[in-house]
Structures are given as C-alpha cells and as structure tokens.
N, C-alpha and C. Protein backbone atom coordinates (compact mmCIF):
# COMPACT_ATOMS: atom_id res chain seq x y z
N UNK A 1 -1.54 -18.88 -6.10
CA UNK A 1 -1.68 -18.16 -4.87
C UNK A 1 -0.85 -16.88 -4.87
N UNK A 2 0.25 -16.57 -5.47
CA UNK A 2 1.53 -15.48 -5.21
C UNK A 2 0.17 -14.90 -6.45
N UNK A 3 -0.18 -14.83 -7.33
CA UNK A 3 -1.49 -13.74 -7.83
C UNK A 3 -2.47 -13.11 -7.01
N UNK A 4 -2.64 -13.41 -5.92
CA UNK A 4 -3.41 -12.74 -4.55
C UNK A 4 -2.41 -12.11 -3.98
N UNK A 5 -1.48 -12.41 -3.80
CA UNK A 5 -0.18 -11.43 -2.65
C UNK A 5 0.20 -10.53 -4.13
N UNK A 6 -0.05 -10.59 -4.83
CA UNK A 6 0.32 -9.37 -6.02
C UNK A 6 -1.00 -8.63 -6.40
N UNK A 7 -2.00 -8.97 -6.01
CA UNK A 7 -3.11 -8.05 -6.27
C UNK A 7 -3.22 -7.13 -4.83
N UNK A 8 -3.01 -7.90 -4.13
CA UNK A 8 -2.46 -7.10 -2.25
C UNK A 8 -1.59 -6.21 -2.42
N UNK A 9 -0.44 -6.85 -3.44
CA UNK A 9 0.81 -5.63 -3.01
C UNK A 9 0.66 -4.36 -4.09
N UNK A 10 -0.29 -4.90 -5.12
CA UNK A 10 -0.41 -3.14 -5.68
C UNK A 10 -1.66 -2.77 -5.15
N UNK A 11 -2.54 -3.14 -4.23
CA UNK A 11 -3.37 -2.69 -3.76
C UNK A 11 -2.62 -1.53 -2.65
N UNK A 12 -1.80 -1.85 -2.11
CA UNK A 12 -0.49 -1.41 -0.73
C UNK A 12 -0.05 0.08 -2.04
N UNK A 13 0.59 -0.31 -3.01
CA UNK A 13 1.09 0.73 -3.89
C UNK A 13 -0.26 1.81 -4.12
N UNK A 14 -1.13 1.42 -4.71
CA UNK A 14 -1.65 2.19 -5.19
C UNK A 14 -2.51 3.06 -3.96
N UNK A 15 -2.47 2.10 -2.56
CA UNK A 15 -2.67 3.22 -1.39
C UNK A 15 -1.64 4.15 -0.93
N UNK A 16 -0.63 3.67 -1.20
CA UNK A 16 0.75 4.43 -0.77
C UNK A 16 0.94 5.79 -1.45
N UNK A 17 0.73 5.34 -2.87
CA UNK A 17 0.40 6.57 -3.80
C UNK A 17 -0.43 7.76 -3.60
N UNK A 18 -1.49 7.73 -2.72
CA UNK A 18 -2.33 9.04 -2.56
C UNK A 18 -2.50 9.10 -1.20
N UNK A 19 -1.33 8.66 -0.46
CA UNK A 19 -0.90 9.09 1.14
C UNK A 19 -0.28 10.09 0.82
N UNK A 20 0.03 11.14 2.23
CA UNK A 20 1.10 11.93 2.70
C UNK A 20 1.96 11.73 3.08
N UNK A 21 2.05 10.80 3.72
CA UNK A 21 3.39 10.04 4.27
C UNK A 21 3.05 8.77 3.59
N UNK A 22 4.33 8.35 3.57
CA UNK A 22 4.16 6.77 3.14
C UNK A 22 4.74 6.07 3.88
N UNK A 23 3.50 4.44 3.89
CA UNK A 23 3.76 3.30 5.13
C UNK A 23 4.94 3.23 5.26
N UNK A 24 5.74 2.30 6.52
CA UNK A 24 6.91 2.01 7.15
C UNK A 24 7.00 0.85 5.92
N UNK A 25 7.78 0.36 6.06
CA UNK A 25 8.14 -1.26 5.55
C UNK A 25 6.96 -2.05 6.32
N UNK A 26 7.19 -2.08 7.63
CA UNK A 26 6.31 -2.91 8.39
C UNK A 26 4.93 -2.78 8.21
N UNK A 27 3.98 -1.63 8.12
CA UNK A 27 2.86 -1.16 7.70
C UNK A 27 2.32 -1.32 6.60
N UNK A 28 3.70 -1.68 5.33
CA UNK A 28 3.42 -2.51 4.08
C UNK A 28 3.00 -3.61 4.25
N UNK A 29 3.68 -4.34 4.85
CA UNK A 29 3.42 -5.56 5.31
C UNK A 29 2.26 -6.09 6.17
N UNK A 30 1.87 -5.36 6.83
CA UNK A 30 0.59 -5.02 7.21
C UNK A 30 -0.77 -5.14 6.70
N UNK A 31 -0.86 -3.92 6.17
CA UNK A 31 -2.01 -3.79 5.17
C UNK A 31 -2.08 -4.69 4.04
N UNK A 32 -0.85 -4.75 3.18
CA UNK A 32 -0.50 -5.76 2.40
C UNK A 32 -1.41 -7.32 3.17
N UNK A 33 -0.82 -7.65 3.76
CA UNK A 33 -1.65 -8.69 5.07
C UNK A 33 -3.43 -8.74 5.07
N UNK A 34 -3.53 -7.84 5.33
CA UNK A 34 -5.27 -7.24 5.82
C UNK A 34 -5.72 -7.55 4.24
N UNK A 35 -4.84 -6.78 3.10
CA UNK A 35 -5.80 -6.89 1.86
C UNK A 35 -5.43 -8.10 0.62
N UNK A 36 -4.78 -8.86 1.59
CA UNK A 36 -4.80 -10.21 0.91
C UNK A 36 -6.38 -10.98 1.72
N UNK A 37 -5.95 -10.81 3.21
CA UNK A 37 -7.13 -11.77 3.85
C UNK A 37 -8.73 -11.14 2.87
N UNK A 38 -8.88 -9.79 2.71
CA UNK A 38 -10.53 -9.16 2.09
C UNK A 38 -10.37 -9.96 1.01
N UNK A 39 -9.10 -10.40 -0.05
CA UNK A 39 -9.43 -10.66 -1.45
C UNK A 39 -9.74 -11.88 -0.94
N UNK A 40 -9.21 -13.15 0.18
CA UNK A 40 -9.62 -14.49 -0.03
C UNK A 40 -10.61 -14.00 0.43
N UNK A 41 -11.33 -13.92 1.27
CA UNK A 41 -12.51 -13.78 1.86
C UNK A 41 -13.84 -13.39 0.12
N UNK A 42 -13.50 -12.81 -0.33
CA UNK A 42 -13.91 -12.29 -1.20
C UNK A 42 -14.41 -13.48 -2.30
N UNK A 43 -13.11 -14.07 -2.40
CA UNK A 43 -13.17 -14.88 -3.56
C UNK A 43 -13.77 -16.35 -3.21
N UNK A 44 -13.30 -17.00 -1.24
CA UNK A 44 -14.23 -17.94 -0.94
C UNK A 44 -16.01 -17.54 -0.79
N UNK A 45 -15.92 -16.31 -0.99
CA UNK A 45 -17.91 -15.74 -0.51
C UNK A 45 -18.51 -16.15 -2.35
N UNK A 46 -17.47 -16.23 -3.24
CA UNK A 46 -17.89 -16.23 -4.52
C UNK A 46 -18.11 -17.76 -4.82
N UNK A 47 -17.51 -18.99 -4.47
CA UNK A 47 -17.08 -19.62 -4.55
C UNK A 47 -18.17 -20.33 -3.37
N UNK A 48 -18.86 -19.71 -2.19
CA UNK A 48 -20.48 -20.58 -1.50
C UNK A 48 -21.08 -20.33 -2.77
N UNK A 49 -21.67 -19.10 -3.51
CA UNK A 49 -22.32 -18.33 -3.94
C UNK A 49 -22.05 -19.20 -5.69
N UNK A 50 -21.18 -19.83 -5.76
CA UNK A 50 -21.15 -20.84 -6.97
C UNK A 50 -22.03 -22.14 -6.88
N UNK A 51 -21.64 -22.56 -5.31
CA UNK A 51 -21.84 -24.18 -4.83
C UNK A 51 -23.53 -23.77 -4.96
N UNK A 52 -24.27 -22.56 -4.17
CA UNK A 52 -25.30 -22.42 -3.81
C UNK A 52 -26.25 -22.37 -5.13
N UNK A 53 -25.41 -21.42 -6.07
CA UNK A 53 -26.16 -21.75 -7.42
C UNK A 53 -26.42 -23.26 -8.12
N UNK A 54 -25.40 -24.23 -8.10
CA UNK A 54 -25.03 -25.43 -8.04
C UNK A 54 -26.74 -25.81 -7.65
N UNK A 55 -26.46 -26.02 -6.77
CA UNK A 55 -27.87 -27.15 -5.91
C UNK A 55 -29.07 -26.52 -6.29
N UNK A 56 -29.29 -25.09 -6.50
CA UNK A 56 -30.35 -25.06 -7.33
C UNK A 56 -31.08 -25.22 -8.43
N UNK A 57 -31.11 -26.83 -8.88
CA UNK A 57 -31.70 -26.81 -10.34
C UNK A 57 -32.55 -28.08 -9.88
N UNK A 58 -33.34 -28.39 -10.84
CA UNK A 58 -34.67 -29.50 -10.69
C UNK A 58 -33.37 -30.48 -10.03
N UNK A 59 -34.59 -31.96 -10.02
CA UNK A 59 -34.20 -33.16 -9.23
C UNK A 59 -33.26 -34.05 -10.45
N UNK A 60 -33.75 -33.60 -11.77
CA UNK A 60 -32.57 -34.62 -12.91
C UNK A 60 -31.23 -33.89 -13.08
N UNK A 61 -31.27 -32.61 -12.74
CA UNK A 61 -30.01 -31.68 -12.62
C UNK A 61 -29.07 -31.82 -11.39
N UNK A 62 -30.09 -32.23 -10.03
CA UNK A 62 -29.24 -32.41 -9.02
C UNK A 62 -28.08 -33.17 -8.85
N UNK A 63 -27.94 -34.52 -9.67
CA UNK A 63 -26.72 -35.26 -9.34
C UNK A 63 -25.40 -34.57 -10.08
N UNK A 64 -25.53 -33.57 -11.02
CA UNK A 64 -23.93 -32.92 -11.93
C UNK A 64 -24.53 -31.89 -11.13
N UNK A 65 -25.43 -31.15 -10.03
CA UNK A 65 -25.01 -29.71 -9.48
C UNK A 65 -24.62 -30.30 -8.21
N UNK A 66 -24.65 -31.75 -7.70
CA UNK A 66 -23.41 -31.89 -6.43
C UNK A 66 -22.13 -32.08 -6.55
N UNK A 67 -21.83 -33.06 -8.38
CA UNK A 67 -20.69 -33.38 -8.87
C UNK A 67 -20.16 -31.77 -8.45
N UNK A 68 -20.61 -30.70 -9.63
CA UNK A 68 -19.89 -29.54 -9.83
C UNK A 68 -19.82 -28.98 -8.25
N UNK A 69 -20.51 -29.12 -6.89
CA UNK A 69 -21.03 -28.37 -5.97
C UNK A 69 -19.14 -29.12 -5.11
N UNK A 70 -19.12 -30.30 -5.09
CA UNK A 70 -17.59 -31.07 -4.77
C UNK A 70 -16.82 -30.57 -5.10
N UNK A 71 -16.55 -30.53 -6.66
CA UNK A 71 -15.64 -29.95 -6.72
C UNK A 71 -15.19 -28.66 -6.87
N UNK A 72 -15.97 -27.76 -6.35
CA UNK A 72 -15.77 -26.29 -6.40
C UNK A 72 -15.05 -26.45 -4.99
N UNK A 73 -16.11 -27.39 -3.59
CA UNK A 73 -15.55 -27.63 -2.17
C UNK A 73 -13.76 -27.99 -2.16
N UNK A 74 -13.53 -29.45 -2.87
CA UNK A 74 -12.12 -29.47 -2.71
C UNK A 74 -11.66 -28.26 -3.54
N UNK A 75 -11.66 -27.54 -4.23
CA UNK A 75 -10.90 -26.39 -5.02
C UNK A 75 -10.67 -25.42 -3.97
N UNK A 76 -11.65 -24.98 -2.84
CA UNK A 76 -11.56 -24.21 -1.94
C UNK A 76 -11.03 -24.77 -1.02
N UNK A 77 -10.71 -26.14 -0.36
CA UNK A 77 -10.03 -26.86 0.13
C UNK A 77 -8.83 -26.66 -0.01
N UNK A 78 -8.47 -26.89 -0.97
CA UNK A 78 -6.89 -26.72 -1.60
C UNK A 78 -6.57 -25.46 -1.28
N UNK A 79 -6.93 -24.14 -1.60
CA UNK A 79 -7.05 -22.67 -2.00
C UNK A 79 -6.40 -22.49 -0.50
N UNK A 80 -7.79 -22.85 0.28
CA UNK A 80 -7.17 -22.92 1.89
C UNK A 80 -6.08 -23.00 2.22
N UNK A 81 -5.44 -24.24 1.99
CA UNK A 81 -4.87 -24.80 2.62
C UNK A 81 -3.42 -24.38 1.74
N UNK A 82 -3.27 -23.98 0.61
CA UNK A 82 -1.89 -23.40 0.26
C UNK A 82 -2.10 -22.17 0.87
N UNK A 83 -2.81 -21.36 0.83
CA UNK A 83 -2.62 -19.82 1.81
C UNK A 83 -2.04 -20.32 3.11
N UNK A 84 -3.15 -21.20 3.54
CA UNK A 84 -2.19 -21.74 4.84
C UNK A 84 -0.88 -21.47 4.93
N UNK A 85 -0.23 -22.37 4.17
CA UNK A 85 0.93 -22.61 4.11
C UNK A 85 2.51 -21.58 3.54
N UNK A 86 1.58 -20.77 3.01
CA UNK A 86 2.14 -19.43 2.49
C UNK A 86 2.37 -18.40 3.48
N UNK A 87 1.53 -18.79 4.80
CA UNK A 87 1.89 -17.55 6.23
C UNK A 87 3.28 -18.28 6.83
C-alpha cells in the first residue's frame, strides 16, 4: 500500500515542479490525498474489468473463471480495507 502514497507523492512533486508557486505543506497533503484516491479508484476499475473478463468464458471454463473471479474479490477486499486503515 505505502507504493500508492509514493506514486501520489511524486505525482504532488512532479506537479509542484511546473507550478509558479509551490503548494503549502497542507496543499501537499491535499492533492497528494486526491491523487492517491484517482490511483485506487483506478486500479479497483482494473480489477471489475479482470473479474468481468473472468466470467466470460464457455460453461467448462466457468467454475476456474469464478475460482479466479473470488479471488481477485478478496484481493480487493483486503486492498480496501488496508487503505482503510492507512487514513
């Protein structure tokens, strides 16, 4: 999870870099904030978009594309729920 708050915080740098002024501390923290939430958002939209591929295969494929379709769910479960815990 601290690999998402580090893709956020040079996302923050590398905006800071081609400002005129540069953010407060607090405004780091901020945006930093905003462009952690786009990357999860990002990475749970990849992660339906896995499950959804999942369930699409014939009827002898269906029982290993719900196996794999589970456990992609608890993986995003988890994912959740340590960000959670990281605010």
């Amino acid at each position: 999870m601290q690999n998402l708050r580090n893709i956020a915080n040079q996302a923050v740098d590398d905006v800071n870099a081609i400002l005129k002024s540069k953010f407060t501390k607090e405004q780091e923290e901020q945006v930093a904030a905003i462009i952690e939430k786009a990357v999860i958002k990002a990475l749970l939209e990849g992660q339906h978009r896995a499950v959804d591929a999942a369930l699409k295969h014939t009827e002898t494929e269906q029982d290993i594309a719900h196996k794999i379709a589970n456990s992609i769910r608890r993986k995003n479960d988890l994912l959740i729920a340590n960000l959670s815990s990281l605010r």
